[in-house]
C-alpha atoms as a PDB file:
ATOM      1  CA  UNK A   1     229.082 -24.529   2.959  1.00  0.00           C
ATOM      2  CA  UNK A   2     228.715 -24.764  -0.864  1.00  0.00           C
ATOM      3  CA  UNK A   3     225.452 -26.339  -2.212  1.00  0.00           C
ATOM      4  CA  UNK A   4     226.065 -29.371  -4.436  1.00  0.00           C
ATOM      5  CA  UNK A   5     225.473 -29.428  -8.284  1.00  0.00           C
ATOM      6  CA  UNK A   6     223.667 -30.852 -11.112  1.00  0.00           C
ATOM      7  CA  UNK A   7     226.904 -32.853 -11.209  1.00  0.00           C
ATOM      8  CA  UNK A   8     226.442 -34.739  -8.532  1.00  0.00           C
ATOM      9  CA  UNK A   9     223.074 -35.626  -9.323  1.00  0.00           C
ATOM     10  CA  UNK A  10     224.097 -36.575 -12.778  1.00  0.00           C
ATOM     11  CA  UNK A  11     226.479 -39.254 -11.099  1.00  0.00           C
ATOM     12  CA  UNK A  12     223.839 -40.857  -8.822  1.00  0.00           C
ATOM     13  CA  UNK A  13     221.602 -41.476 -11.967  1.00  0.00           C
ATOM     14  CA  UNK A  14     224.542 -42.509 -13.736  1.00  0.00           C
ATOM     15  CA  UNK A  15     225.556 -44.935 -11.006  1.00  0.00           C
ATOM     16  CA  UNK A  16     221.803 -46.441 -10.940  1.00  0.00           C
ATOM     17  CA  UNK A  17     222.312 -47.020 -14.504  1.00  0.00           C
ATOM     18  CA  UNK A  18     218.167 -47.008 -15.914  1.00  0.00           C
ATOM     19  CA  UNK A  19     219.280 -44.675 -18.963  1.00  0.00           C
ATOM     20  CA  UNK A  20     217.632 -41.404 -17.212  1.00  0.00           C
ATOM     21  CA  UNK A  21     218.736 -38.054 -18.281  1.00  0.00           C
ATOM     22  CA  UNK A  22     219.059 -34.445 -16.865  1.00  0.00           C
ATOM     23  CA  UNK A  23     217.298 -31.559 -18.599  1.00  0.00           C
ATOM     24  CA  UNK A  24     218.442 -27.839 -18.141  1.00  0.00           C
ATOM     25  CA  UNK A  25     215.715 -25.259 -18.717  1.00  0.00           C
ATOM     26  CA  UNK A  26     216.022 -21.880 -19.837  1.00  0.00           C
ATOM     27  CA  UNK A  27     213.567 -20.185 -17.071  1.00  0.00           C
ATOM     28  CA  UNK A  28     212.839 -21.663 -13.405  1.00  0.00           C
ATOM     29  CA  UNK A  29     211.865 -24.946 -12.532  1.00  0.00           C
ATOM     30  CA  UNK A  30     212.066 -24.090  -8.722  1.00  0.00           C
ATOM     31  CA  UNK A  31     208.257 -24.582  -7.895  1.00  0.00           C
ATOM     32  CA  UNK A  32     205.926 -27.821  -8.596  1.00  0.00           C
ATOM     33  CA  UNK A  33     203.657 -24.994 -11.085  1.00  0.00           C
ATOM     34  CA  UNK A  34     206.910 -23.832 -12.567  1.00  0.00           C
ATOM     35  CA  UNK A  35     208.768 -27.079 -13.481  1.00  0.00           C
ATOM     36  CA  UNK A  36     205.135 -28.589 -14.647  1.00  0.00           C
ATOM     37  CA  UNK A  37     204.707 -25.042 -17.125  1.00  0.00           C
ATOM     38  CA  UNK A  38     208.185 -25.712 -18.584  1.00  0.00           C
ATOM     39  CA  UNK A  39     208.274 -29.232 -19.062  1.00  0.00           C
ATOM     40  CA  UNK A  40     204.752 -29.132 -19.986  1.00  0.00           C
ATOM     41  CA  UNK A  41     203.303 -31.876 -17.663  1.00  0.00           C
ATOM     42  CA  UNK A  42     200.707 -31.910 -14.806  1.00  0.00           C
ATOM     43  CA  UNK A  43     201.701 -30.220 -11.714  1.00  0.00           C
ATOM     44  CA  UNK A  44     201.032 -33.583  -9.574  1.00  0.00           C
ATOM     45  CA  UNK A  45     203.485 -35.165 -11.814  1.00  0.00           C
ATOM     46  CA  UNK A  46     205.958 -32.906 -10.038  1.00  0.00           C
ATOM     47  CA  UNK A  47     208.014 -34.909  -7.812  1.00  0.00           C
ATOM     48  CA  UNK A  48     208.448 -32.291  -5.237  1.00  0.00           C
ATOM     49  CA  UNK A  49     211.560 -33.358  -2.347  1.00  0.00           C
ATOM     50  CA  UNK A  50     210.411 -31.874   1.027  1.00  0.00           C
ATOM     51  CA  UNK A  51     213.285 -32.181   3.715  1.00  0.00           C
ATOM     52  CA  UNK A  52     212.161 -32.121   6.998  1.00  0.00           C
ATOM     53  CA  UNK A  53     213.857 -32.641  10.481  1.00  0.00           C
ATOM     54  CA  UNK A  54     211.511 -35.158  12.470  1.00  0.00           C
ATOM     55  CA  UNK A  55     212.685 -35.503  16.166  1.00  0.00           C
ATOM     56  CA  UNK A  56     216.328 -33.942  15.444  1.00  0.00           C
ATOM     57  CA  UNK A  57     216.549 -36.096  12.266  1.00  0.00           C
ATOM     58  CA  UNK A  58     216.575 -35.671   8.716  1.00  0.00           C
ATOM     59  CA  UNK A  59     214.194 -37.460   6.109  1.00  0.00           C
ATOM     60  CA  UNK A  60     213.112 -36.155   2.396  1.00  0.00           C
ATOM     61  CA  UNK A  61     209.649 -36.454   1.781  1.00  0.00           C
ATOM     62  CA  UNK A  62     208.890 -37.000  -2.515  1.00  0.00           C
ATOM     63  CA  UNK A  63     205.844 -35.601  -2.645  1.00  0.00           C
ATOM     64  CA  UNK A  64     203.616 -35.087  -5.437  1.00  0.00           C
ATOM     65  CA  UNK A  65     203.369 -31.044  -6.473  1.00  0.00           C
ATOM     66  CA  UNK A  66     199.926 -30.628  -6.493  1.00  0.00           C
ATOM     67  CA  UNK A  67     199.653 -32.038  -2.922  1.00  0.00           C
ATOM     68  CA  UNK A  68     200.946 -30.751   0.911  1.00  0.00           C
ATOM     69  CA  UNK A  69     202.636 -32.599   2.934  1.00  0.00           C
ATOM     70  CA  UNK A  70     200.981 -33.581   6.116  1.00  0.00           C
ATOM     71  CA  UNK A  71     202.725 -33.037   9.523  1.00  0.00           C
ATOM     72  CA  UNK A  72     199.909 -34.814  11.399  1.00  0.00           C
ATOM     73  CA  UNK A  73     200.661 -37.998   9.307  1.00  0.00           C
ATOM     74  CA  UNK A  74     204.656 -37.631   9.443  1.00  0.00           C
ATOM     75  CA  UNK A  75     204.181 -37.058  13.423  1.00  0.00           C
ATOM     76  CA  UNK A  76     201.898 -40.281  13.568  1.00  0.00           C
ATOM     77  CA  UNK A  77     204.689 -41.906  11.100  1.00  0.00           C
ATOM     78  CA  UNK A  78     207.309 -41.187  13.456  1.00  0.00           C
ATOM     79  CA  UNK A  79     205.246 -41.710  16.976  1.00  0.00           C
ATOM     80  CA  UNK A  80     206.222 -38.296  18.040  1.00  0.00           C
ATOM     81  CA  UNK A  81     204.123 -35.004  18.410  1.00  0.00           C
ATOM     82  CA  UNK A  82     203.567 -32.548  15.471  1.00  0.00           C
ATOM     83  CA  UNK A  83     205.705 -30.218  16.943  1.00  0.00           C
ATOM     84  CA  UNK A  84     208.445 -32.531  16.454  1.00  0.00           C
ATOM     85  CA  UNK A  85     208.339 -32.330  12.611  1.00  0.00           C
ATOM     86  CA  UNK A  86     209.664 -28.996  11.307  1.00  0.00           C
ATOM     87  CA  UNK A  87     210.755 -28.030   7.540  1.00  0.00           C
ATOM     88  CA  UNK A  88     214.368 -27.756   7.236  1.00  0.00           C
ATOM     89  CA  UNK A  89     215.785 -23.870   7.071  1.00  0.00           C
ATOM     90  CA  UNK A  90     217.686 -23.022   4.135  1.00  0.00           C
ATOM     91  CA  UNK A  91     221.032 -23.573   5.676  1.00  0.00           C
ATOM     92  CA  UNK A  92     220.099 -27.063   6.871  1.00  0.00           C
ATOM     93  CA  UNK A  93     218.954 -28.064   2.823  1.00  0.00           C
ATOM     94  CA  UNK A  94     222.600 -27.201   1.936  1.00  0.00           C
ATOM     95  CA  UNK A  95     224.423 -28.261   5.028  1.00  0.00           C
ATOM     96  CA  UNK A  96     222.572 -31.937   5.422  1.00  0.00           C
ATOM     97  CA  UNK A  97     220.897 -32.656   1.898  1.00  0.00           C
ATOM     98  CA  UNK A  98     223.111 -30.842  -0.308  1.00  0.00           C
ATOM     99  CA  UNK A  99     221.246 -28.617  -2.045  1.00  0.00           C
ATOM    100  CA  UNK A 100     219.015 -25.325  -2.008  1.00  0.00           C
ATOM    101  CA  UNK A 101     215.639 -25.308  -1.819  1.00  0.00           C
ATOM    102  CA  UNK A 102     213.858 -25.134  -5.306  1.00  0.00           C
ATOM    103  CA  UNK A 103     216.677 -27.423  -6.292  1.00  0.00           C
ATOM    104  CA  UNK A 104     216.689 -30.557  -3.885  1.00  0.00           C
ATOM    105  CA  UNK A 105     216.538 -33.906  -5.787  1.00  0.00           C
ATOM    106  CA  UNK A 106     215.263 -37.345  -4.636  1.00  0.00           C
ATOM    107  CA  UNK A 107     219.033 -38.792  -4.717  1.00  0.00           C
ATOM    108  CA  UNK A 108     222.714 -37.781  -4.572  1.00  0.00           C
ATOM    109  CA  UNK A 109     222.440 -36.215  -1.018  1.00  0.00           C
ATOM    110  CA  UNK A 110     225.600 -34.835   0.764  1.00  0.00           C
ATOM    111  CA  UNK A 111     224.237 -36.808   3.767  1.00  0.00           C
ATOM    112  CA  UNK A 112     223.823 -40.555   3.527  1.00  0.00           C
ATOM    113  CA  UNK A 113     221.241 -42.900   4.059  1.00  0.00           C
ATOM    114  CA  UNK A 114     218.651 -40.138   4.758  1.00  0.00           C
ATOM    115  CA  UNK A 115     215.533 -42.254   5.014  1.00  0.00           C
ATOM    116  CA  UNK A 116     213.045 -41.446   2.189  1.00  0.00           C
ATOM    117  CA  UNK A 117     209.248 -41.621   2.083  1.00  0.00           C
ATOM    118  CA  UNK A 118     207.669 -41.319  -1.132  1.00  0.00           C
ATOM    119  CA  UNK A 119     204.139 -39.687  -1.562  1.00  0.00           C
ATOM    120  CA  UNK A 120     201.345 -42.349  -2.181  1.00  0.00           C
ATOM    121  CA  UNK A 121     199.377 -39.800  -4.490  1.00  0.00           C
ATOM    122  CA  UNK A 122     202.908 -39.904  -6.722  1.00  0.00           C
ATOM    123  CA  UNK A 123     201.308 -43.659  -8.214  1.00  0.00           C
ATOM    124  CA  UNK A 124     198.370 -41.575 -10.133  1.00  0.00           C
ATOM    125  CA  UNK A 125     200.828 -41.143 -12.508  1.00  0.00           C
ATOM    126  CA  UNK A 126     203.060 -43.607 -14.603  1.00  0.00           C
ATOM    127  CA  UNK A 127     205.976 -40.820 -15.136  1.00  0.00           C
ATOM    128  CA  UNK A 128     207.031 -38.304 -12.635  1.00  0.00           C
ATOM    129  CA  UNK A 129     209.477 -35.458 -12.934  1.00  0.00           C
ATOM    130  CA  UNK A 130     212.283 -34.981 -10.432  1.00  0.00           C
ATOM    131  CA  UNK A 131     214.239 -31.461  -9.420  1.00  0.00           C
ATOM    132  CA  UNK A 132     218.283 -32.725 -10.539  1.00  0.00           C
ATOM    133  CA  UNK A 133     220.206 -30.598  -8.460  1.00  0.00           C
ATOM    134  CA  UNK A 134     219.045 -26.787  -9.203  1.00  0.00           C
ATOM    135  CA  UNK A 135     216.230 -24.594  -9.799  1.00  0.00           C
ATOM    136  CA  UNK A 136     216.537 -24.944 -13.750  1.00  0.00           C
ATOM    137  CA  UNK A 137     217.710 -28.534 -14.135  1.00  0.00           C
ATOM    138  CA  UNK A 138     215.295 -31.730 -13.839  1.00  0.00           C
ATOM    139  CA  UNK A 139     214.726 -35.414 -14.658  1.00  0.00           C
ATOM    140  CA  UNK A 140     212.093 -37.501 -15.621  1.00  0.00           C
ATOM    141  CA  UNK A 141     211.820 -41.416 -14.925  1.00  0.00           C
ATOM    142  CA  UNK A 142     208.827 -44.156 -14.101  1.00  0.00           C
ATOM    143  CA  UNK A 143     207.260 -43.989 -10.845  1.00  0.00           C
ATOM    144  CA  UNK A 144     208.988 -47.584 -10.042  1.00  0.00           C
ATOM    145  CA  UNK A 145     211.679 -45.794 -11.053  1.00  0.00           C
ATOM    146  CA  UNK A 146     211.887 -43.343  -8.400  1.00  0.00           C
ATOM    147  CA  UNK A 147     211.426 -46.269  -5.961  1.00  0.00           C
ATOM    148  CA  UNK A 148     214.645 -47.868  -7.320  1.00  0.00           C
ATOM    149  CA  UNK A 149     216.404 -44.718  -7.201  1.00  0.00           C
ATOM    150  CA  UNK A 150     215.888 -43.919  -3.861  1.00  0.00           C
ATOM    151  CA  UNK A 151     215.145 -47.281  -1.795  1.00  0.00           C
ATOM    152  CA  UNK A 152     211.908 -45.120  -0.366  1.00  0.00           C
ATOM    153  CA  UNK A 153     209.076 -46.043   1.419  1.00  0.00           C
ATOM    154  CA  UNK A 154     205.654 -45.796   0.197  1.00  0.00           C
ATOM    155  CA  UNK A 155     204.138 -43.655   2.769  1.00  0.00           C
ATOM    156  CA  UNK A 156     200.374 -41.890   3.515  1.00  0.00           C
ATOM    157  CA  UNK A 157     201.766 -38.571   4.005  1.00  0.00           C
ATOM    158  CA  UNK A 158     200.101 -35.880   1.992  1.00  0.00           C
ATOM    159  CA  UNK A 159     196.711 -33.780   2.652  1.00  0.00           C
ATOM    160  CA  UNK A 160     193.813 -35.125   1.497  1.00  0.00           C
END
């Protein structure tokens, strides 16, 4: 199965209509320290999307870069025991979200309605950046923004 593209992000933005725009970049923006170097921010301003499989069943996780997400909080989220909450393989990013890893944005999923939890820490700043749809291509927006985008839920879910 093919991975999406920066197209398809483009057309979720598009479609949510808040004036946001994709930038390409010339070297990788595949890691929360890369993305931050290249677009010259703070690495927790990296929106980073996690996918995980929680009891059989997709959700993304928007976590802030600087941060790791917690499986001890998404278990207690979910009710179910930690070894219930895995990290999606490679195949499963493309296959269910859409994309490859390094490149797997907030919105524009190939799967619908994934439920979304967005990273609490994420509010220390008032603009985050977002992976768009590869490992050189990402977009910026408010932090209600990203909310509106993605109909998330505020969630407790990174380490300490």
């Amino acid at each position: 199965m093919q991975p999406l593209t920066t197209d398809h992000v483009r057309a979720a933005i598009d479609a949510a209509n808040l004036g946001l725009t994709v930038q390409e970049f010339s070297d990788s923006t595949a890691t929360s320290e890369l993305a931050a170097a290249a677009i010259g921010c703070d690495v927790g301003q990296i929106a980073k999307s996690i996918c995980l499989i929680v009891n059989g069943a997709p959700i993304l996780v928007v976590a802030s870069g600087d941060k790791q997400v917690d499986d001890r909080k998404i278990a207690t989220l979910f009710e179910v025991g930690r070894k219930k909450v895995k990290l999606a393989k490679p195949d499963e990013c493309v296959e269910i979200y859409g994309y490859a890893p390094g490149g797997v944005p907030p919105i524009g999923h190939r799967t619908p309605n994934i439920p979304i939890y967005l990273d609490a820490f994420l509010k220390r700043f008032d603009t985050i950046y977002a992976a768009a749809g590869s490992a050189n291509h990402n977009f910026g927006m408010g932090i209600n923004q990203l909310q509106t985008l993605t109909n998330g839920t505020w969630a407790d879910v990174a380490k300490e």
